[in-house]
Protein backbone atom coordinates (compact mmCIF):
# COMPACT_ATOMS: atom_id res chain seq x y z
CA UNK A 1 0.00 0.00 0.00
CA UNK A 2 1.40 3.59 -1.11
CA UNK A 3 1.23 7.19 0.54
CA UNK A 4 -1.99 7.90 -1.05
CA UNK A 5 -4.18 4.79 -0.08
CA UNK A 6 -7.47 5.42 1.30
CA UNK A 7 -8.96 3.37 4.37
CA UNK A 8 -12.56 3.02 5.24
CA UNK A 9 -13.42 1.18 8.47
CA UNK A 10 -15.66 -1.88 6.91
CA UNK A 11 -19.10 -0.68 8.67
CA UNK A 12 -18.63 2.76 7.11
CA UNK A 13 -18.20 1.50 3.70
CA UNK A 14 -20.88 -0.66 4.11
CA UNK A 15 -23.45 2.23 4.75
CA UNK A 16 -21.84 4.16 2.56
CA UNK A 17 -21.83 1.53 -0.56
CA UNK A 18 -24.91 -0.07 -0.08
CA UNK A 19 -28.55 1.81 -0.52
CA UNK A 20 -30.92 0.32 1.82
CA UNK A 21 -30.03 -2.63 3.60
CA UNK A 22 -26.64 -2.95 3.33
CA UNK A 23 -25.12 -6.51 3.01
CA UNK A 24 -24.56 -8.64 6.28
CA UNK A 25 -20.84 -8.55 7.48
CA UNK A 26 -20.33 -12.29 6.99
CA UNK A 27 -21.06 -11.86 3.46
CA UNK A 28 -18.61 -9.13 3.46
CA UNK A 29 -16.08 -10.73 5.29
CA UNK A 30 -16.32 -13.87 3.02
CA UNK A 31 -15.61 -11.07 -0.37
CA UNK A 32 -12.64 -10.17 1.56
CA UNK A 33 -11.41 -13.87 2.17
CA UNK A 34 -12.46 -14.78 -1.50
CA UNK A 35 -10.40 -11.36 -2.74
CA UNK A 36 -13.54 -10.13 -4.15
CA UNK A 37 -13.24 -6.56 -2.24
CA UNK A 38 -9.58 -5.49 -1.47
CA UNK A 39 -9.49 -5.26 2.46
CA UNK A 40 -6.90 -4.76 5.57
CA UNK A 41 -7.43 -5.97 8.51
CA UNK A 42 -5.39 -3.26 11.56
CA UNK A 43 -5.64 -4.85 14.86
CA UNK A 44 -8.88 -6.10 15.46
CA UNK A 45 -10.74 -4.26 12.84
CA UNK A 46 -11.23 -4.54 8.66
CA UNK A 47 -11.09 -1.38 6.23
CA UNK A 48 -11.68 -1.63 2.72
CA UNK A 49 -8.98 0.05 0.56
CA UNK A 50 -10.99 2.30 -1.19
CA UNK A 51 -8.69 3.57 -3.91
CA UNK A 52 -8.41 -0.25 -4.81
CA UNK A 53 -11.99 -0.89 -4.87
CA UNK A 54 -13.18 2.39 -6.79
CA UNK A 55 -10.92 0.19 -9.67
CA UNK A 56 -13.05 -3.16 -9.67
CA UNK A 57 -15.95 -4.10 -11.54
CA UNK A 58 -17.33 -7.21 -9.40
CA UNK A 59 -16.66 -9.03 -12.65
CA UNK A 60 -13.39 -10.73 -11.82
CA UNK A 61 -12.95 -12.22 -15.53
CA UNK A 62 -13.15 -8.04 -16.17
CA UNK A 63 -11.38 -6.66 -13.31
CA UNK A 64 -8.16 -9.58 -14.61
CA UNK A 65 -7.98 -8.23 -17.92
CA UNK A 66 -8.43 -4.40 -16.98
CA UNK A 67 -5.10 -5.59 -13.95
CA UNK A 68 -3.32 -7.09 -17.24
């Protein structure tokens, strides 16, 4: 991770990302186990890296070619 990435704790993004009902954290925590949602984990809690995510489709045949 560089000088400029951007944290968000993983209940903020969650609000933030999702209208309505946001997804449950187990889900969330199992797209950051599969690699589906580029995550850190600091002590005890998660934050998504936000400048990686803001570069991902959710297509990860999509988001492989757009990394090649």
């Amino acid at each position: 991770m560089g000088l400029n990435t951007q944290l968000m704790s993983l209940s903020e993004w969650r609000e933030k990302r999702f209208v309505g009902k946001p997804p449950s954290t187990s889900t969330v925590h199992r797209w950051i186990k599969n690699g589906d949602l580029p995550a850190k984990r600091i002590g005890g809690m998660w934050f998504v890296i936000i400048s990686e995510e803001q570069n991902t489709t959710g297509d990860s045949l999509v988001d492989a070619v757009l990394q090649a």
